[in-house]
PDB file of N, CA and C in Angstrom:
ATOM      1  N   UNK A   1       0.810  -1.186   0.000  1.00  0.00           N
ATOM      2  CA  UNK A   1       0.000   0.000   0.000  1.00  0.00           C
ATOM      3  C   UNK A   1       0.866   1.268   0.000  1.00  0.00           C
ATOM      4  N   UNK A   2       1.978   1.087   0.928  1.00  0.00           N
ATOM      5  CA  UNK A   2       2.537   2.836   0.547  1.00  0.00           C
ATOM      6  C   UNK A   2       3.182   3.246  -0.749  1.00  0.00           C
ATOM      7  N   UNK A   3       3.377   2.181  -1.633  1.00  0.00           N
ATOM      8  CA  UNK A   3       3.999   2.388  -3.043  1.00  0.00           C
ATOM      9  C   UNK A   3       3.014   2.744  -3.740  1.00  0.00           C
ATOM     10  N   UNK A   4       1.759   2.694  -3.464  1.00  0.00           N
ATOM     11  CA  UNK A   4       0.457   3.022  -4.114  1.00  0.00           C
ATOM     12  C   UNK A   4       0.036   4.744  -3.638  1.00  0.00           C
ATOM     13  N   UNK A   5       0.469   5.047  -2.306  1.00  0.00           N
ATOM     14  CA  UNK A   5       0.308   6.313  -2.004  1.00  0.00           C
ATOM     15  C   UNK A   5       1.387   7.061  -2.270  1.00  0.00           C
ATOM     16  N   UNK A   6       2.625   6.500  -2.580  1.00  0.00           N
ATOM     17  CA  UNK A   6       3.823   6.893  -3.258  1.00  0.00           C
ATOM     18  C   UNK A   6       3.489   7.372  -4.152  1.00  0.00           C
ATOM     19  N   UNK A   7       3.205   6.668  -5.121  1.00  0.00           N
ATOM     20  CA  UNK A   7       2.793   6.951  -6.339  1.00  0.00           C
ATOM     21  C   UNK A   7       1.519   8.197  -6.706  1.00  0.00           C
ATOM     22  N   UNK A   8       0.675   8.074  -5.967  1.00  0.00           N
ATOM     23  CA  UNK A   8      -0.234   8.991  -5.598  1.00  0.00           C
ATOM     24  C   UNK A   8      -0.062  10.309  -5.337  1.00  0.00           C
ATOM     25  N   UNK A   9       1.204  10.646  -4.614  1.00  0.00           N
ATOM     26  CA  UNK A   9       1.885  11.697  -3.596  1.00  0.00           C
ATOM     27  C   UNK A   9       2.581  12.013  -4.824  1.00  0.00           C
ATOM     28  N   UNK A  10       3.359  11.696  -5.560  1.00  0.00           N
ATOM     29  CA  UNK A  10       4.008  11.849  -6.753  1.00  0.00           C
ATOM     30  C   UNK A  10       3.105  12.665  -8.030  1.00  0.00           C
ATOM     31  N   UNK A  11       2.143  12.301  -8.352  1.00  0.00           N
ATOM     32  CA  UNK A  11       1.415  12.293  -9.408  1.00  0.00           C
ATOM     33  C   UNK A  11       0.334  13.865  -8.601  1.00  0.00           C
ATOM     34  N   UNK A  12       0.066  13.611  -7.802  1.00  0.00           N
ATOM     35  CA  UNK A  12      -0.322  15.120  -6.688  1.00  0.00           C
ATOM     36  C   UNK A  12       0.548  16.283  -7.262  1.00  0.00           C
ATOM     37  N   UNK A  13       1.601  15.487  -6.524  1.00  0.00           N
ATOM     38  CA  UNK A  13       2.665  16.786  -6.707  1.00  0.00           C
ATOM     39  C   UNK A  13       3.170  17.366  -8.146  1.00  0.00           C
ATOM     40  N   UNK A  14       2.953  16.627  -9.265  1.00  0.00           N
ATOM     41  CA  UNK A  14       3.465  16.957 -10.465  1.00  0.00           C
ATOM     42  C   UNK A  14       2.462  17.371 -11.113  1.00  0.00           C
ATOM     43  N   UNK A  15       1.223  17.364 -10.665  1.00  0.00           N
ATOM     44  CA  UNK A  15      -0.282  18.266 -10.836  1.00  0.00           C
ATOM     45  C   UNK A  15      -0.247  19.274 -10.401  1.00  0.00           C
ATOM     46  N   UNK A  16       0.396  19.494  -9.256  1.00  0.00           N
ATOM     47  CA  UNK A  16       0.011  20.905  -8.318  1.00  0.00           C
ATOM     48  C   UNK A  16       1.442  21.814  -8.886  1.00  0.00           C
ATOM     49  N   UNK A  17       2.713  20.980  -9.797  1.00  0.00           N
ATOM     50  CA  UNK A  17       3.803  21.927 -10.269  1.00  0.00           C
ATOM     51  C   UNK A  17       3.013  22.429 -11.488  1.00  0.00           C
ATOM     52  N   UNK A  18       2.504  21.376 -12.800  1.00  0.00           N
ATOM     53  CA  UNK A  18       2.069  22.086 -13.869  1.00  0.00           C
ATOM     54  C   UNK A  18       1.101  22.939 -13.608  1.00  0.00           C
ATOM     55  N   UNK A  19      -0.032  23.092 -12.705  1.00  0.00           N
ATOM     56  CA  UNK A  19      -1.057  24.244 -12.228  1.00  0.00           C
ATOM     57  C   UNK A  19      -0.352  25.549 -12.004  1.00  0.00           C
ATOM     58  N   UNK A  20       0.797  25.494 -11.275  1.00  0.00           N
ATOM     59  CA  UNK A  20       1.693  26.477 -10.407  1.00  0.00           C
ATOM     60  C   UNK A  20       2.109  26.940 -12.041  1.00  0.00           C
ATOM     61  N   UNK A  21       2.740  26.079 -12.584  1.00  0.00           N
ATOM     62  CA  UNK A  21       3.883  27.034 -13.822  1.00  0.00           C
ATOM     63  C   UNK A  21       2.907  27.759 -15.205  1.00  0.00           C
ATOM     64  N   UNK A  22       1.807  27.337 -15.147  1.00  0.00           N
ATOM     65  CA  UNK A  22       0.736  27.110 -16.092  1.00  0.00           C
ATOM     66  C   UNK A  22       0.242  29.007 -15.805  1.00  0.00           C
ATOM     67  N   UNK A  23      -0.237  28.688 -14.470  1.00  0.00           N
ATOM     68  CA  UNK A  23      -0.264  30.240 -13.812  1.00  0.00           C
ATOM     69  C   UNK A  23       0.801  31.264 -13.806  1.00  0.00           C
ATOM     70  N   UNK A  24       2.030  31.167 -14.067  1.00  0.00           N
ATOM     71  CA  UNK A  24       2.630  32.039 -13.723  1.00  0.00           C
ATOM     72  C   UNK A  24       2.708  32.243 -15.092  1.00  0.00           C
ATOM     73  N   UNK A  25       2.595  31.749 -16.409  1.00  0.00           N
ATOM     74  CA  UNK A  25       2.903  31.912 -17.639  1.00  0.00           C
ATOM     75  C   UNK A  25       2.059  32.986 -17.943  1.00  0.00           C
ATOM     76  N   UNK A  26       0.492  32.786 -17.449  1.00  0.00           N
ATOM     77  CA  UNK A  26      -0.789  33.404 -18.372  1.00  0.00           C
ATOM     78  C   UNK A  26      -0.313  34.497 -17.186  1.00  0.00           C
ATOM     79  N   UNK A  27       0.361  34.829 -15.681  1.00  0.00           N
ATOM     80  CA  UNK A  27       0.356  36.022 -14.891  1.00  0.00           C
ATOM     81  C   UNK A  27       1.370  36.694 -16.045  1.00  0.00           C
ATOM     82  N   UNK A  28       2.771  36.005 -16.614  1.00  0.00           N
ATOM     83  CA  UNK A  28       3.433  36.912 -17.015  1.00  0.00           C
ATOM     84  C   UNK A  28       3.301  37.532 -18.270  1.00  0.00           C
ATOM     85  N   UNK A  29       2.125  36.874 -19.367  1.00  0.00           N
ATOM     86  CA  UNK A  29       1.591  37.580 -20.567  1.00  0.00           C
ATOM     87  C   UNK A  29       1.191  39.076 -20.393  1.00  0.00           C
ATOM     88  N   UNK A  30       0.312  38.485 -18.880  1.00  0.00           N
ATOM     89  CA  UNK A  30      -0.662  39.544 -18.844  1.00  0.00           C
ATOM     90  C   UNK A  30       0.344  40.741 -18.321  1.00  0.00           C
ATOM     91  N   UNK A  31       1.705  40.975 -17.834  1.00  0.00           N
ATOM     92  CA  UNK A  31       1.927  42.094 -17.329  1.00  0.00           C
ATOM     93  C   UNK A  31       2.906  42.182 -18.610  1.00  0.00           C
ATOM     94  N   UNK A  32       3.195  41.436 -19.758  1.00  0.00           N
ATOM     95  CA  UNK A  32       3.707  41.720 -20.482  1.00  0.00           C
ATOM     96  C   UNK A  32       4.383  43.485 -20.959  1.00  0.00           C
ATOM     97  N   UNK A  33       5.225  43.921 -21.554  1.00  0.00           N
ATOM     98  CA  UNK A  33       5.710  45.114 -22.280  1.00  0.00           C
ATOM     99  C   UNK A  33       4.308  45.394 -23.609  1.00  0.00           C
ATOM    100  N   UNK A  34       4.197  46.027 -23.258  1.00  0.00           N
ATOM    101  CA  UNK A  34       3.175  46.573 -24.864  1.00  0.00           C
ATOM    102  C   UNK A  34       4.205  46.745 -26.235  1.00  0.00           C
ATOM    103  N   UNK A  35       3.669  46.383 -27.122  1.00  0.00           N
ATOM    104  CA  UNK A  35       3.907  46.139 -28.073  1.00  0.00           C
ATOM    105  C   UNK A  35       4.099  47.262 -29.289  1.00  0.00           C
ATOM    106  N   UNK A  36       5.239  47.573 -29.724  1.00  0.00           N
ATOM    107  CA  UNK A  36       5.228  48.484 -30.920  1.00  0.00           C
ATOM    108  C   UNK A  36       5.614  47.943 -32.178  1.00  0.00           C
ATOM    109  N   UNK A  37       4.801  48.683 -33.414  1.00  0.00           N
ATOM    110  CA  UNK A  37       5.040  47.973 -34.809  1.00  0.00           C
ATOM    111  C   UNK A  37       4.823  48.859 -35.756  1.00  0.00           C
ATOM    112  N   UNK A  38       5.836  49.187 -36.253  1.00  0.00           N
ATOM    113  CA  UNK A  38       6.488  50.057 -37.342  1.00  0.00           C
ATOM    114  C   UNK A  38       6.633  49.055 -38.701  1.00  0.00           C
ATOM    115  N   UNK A  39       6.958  49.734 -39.815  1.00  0.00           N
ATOM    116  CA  UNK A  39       7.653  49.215 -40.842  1.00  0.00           C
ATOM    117  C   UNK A  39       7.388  50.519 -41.828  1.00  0.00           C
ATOM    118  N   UNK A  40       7.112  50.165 -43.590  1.00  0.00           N
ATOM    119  CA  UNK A  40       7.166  50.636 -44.697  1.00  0.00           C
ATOM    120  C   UNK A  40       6.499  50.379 -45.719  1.00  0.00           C
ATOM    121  N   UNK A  41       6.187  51.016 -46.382  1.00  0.00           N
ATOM    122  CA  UNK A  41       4.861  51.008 -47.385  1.00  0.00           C
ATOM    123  C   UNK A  41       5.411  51.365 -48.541  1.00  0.00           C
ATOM    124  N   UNK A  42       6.091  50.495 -49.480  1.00  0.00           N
ATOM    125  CA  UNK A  42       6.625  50.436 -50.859  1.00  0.00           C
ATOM    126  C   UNK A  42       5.733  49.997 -51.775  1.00  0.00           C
ATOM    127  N   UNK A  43       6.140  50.489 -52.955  1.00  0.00           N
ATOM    128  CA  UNK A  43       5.146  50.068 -54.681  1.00  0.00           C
ATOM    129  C   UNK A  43       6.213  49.196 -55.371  1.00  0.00           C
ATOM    130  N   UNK A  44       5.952  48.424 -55.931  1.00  0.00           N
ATOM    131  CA  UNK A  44       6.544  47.425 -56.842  1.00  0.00           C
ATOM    132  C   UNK A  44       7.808  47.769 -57.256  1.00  0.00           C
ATOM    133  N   UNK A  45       8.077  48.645 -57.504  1.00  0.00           N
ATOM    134  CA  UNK A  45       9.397  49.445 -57.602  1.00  0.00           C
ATOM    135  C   UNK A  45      10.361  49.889 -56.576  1.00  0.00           C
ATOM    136  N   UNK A  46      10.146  49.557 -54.957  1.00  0.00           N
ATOM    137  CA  UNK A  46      10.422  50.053 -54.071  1.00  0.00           C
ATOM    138  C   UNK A  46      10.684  50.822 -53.616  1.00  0.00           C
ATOM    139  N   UNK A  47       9.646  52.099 -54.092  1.00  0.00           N
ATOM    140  CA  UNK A  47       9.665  53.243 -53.961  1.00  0.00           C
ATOM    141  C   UNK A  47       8.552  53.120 -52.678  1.00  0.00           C
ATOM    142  N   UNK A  48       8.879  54.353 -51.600  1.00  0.00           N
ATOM    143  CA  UNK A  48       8.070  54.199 -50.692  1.00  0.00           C
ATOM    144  C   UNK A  48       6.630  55.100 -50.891  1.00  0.00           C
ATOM    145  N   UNK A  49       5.788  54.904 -50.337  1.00  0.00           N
ATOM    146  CA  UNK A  49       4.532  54.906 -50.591  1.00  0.00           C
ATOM    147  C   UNK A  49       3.764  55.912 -49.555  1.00  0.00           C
ATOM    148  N   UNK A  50       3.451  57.221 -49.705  1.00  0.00           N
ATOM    149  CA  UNK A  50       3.067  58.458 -48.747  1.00  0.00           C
ATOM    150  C   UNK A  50       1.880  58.246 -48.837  1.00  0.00           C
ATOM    151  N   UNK A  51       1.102  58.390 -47.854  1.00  0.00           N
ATOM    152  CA  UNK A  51      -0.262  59.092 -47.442  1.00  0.00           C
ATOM    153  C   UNK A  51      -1.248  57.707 -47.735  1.00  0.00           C
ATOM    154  N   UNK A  52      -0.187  56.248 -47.903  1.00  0.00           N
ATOM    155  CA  UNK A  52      -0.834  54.889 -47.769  1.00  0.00           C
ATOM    156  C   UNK A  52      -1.759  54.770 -46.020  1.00  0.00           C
ATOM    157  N   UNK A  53      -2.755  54.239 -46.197  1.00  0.00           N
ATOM    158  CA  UNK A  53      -3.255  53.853 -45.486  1.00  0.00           C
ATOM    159  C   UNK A  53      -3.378  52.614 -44.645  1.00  0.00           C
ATOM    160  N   UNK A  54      -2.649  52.648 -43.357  1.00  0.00           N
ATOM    161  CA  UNK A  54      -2.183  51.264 -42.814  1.00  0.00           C
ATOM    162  C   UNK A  54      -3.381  50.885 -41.983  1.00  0.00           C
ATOM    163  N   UNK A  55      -3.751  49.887 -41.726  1.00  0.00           N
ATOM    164  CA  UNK A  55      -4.778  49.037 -41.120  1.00  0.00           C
ATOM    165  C   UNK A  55      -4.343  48.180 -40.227  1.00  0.00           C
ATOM    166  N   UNK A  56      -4.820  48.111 -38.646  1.00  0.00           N
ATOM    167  CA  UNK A  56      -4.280  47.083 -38.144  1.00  0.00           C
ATOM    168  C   UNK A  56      -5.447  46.877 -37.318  1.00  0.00           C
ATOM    169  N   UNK A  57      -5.784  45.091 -37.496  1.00  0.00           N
ATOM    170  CA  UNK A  57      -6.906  44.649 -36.931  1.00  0.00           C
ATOM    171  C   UNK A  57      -6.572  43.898 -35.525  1.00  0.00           C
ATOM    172  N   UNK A  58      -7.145  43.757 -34.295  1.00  0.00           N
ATOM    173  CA  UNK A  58      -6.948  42.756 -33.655  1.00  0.00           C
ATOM    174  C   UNK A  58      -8.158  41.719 -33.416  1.00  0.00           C
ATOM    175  N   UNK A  59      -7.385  40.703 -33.936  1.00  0.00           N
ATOM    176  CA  UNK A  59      -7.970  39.256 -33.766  1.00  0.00           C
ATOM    177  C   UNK A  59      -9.026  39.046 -32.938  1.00  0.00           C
ATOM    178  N   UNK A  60      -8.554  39.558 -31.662  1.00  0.00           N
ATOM    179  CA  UNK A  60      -9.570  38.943 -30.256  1.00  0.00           C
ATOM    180  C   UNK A  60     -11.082  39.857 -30.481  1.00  0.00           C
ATOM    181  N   UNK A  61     -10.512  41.260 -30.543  1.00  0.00           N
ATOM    182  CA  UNK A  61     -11.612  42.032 -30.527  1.00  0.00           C
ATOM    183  C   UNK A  61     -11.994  42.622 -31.614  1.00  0.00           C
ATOM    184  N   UNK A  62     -11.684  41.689 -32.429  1.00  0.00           N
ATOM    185  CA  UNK A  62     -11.881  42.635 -34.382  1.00  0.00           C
ATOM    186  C   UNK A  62     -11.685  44.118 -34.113  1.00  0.00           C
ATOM    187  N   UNK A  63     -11.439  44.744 -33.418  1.00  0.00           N
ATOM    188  CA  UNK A  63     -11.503  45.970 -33.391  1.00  0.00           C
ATOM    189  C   UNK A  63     -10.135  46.477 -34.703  1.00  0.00           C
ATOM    190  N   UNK A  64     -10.386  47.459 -35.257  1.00  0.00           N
ATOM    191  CA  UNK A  64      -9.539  47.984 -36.534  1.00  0.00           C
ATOM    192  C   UNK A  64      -8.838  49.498 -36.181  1.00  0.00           C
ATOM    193  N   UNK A  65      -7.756  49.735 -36.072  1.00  0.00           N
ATOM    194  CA  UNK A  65      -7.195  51.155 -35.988  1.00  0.00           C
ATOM    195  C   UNK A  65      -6.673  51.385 -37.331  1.00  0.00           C
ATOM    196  N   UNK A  66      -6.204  52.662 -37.876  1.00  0.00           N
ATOM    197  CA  UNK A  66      -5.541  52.679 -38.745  1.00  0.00           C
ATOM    198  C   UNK A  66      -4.480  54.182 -38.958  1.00  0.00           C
ATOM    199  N   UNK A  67      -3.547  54.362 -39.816  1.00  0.00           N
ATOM    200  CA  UNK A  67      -2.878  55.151 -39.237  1.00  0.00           C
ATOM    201  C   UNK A  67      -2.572  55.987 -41.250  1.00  0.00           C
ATOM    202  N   UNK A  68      -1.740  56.955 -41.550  1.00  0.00           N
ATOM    203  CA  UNK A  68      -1.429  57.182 -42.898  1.00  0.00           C
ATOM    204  C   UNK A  68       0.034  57.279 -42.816  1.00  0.00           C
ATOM    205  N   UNK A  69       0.715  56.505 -43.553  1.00  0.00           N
ATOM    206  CA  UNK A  69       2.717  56.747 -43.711  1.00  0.00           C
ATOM    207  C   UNK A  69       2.531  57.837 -43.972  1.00  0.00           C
ATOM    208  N   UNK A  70       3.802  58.170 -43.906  1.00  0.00           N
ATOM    209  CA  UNK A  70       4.494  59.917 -43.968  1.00  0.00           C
ATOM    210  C   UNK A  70       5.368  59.751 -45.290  1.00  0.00           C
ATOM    211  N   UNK A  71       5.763  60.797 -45.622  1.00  0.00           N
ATOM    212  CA  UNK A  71       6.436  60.690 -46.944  1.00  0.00           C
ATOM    213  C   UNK A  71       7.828  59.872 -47.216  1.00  0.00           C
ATOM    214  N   UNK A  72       8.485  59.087 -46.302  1.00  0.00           N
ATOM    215  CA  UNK A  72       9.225  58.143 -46.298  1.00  0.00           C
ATOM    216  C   UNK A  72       8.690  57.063 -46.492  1.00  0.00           C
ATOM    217  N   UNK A  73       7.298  56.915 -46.361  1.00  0.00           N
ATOM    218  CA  UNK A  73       6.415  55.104 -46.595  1.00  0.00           C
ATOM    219  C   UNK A  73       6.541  54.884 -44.789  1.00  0.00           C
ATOM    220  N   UNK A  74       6.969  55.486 -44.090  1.00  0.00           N
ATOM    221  CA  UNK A  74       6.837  54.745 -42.696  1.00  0.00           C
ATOM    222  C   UNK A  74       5.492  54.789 -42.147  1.00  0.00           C
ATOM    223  N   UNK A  75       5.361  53.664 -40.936  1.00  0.00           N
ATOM    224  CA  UNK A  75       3.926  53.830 -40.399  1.00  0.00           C
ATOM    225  C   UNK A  75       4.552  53.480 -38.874  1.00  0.00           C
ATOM    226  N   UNK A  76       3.251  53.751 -38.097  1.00  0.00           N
ATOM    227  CA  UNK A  76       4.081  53.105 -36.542  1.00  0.00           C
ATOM    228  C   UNK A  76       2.293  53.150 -35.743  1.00  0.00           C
ATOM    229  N   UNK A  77       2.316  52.052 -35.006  1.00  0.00           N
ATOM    230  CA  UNK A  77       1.578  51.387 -33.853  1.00  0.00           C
ATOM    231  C   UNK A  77       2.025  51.830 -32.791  1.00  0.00           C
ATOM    232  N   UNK A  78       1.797  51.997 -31.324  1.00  0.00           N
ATOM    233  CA  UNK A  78       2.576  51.994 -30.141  1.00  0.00           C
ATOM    234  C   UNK A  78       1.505  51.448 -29.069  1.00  0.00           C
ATOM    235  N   UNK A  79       1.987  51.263 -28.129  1.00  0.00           N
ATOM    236  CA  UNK A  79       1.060  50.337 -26.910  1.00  0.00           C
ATOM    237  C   UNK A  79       0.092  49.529 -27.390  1.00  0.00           C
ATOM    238  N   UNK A  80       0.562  48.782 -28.341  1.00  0.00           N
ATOM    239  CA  UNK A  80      -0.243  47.468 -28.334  1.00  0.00           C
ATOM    240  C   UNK A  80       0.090  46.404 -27.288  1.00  0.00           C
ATOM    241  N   UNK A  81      -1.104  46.158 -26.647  1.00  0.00           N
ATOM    242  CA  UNK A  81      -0.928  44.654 -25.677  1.00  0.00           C
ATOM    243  C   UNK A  81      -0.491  43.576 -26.307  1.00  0.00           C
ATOM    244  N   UNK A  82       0.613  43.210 -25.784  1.00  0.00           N
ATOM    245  CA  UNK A  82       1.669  41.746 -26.286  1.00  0.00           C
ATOM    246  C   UNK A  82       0.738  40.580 -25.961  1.00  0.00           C
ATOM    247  N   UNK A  83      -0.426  40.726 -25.636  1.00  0.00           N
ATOM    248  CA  UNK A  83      -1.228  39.372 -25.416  1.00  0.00           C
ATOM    249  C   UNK A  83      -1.823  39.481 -26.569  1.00  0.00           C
ATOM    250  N   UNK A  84      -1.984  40.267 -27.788  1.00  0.00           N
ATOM    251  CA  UNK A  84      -3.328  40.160 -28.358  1.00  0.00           C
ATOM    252  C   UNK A  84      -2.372  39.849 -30.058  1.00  0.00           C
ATOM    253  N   UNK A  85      -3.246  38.910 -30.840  1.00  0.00           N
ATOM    254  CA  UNK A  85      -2.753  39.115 -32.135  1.00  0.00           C
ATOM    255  C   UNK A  85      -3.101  39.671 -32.985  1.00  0.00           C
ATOM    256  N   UNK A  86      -2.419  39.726 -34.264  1.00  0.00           N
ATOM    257  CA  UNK A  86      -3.162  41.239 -34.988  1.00  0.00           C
ATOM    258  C   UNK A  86      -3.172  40.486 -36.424  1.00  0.00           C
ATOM    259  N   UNK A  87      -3.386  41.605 -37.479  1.00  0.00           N
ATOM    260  CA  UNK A  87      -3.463  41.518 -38.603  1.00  0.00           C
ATOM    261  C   UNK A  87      -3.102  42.910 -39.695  1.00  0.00           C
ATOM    262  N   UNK A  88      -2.200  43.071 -40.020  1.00  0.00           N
ATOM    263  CA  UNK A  88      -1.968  44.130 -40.627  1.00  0.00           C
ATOM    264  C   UNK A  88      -1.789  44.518 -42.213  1.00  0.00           C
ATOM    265  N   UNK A  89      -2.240  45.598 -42.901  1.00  0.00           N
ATOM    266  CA  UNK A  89      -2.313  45.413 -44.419  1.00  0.00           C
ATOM    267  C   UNK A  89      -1.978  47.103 -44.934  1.00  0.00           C
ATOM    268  N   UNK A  90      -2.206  47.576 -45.976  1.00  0.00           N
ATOM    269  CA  UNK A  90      -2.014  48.608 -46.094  1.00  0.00           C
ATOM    270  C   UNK A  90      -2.643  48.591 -47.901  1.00  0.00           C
ATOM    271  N   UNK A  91      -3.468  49.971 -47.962  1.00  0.00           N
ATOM    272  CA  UNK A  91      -4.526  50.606 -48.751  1.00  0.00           C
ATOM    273  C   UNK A  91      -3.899  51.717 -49.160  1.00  0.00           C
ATOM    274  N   UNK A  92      -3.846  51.693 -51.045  1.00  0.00           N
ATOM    275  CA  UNK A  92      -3.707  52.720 -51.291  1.00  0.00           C
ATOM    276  C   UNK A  92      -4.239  52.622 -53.047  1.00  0.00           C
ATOM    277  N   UNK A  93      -4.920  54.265 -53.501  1.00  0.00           N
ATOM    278  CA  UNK A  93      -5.218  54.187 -54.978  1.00  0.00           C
ATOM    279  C   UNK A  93      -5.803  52.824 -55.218  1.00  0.00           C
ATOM    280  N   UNK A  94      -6.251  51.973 -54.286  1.00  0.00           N
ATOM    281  CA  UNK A  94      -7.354  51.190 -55.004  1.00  0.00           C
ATOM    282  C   UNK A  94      -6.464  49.600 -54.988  1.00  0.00           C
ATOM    283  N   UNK A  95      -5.002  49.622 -54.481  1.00  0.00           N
ATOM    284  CA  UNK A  95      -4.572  48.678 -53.849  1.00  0.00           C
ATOM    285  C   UNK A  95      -4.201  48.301 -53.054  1.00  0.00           C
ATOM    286  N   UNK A  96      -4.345  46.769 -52.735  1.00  0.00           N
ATOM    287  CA  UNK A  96      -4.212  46.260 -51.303  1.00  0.00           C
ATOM    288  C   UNK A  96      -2.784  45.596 -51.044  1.00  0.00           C
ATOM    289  N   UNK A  97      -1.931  45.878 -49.956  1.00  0.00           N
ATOM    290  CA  UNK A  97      -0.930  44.806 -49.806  1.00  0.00           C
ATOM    291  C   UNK A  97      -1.320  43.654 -48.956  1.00  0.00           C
ATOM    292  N   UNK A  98      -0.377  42.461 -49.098  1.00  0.00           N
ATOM    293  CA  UNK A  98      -0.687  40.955 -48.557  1.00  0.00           C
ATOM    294  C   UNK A  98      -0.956  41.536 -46.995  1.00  0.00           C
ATOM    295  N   UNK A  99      -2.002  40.762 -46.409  1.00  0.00           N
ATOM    296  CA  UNK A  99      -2.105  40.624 -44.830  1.00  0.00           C
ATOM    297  C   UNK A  99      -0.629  40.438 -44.226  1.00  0.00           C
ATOM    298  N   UNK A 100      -0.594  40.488 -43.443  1.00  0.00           N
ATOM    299  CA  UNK A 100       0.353  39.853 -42.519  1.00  0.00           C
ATOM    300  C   UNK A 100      -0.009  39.842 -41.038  1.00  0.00           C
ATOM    301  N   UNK A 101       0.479  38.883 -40.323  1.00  0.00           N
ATOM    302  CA  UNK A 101      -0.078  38.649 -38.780  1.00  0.00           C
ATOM    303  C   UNK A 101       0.975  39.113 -37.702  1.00  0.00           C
ATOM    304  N   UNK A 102       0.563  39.369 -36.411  1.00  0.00           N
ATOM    305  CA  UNK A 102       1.484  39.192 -35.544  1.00  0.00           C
ATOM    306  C   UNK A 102       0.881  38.675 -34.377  1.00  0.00           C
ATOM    307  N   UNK A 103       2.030  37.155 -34.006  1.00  0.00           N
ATOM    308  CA  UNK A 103       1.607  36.495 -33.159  1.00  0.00           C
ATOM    309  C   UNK A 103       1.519  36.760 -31.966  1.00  0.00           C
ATOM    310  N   UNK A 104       0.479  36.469 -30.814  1.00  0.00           N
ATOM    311  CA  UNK A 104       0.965  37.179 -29.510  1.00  0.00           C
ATOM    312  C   UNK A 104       2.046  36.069 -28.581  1.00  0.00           C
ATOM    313  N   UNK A 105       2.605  34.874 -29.178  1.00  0.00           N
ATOM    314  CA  UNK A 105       3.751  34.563 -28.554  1.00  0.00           C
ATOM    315  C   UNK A 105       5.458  34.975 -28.823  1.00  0.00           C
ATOM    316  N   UNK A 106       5.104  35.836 -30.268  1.00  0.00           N
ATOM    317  CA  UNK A 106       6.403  36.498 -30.540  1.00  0.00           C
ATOM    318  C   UNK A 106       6.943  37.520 -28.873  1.00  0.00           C
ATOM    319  N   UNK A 107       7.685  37.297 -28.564  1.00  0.00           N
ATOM    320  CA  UNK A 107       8.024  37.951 -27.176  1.00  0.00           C
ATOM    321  C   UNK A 107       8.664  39.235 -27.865  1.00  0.00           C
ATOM    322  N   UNK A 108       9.149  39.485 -29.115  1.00  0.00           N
ATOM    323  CA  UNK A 108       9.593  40.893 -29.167  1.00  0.00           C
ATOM    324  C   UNK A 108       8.487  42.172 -28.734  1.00  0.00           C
ATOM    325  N   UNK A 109       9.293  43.191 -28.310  1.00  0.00           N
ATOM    326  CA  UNK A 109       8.317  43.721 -28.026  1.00  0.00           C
ATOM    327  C   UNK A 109       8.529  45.437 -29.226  1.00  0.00           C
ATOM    328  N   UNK A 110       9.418  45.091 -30.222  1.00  0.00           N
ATOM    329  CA  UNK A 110       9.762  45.944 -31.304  1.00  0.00           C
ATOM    330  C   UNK A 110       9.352  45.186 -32.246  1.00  0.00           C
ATOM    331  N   UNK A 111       8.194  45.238 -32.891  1.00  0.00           N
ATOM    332  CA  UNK A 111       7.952  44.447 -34.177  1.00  0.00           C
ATOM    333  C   UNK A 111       8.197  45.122 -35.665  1.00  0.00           C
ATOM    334  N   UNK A 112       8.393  44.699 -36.595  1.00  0.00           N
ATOM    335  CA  UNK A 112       8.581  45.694 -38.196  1.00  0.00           C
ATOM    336  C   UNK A 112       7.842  44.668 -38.931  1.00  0.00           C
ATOM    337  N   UNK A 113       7.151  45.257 -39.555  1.00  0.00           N
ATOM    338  CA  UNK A 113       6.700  44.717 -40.659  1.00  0.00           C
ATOM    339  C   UNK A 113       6.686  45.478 -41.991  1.00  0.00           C
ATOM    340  N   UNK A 114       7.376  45.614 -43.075  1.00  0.00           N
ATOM    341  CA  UNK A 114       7.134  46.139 -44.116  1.00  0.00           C
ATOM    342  C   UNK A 114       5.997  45.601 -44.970  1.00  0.00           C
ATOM    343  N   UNK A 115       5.314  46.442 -46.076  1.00  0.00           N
ATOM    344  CA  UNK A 115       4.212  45.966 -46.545  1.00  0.00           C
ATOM    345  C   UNK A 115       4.274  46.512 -48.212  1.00  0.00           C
ATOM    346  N   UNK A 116       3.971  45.565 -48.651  1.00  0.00           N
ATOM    347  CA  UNK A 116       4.708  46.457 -50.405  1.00  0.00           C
ATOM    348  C   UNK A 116       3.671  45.783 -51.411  1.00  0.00           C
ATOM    349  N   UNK A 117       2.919  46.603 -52.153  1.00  0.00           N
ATOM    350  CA  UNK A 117       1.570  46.270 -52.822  1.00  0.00           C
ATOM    351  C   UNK A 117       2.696  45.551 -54.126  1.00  0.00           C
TER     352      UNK A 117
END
């Protein structure tokens, strides 16, 4: 019988570690660094792309912000929550560039994404 509560006491305890580490993972998302995401808005030619219209969706809450590059093609995000994932694209004259995602387990907390119709 005590190799049976051995075993028991064992299997307890390696329940009550993955609960413990499981928690501290989803505590440390949540106090995570917020998230910034920049890049560039080029045309086929790689010329950069002014007064493009950047789009960035998040996943959880569909919610959509959007921002316009400056005459270098740059765009920039700031305090995005590192828990949440996104979706980002960019609109201009009637074209669209490819989606692109950002995961919320990427731990950077400087993201770039360039975007080029």
């Amino acid at each position: 019988m005590s190799r049976l509560r051995w075993r028991l006491a064992a299997a307890a305890g390696v329940a009550a570690l993955a609960m413990l580490c499981a928690g501290l993972s989803v505590q440390a998302q949540q106090h995570a660094a917020p998230k910034v995401l920049s890049g560039h808005v080029t045309d086929d030619a790689g010329k950069p792309v002014q007064d493009a219209v950047v789009y960035l969706k998040d996943a959880r809450t569909q919610g959509v912000r959007s921002c316009f590059t400056v005459e270098d093609g740059s765009y920039r995000f700031v305090q995005l929550p590192a828990t949440d994932e996104y979706e980002v694209w960019a609109e201009s004259a009637g074209r669209k560039s490819k989606t692109r995602s950002i995961n919320s387990f990427d731990a950077k907390t400087q993201v770039t994404i360039d975007l080029k119709f």
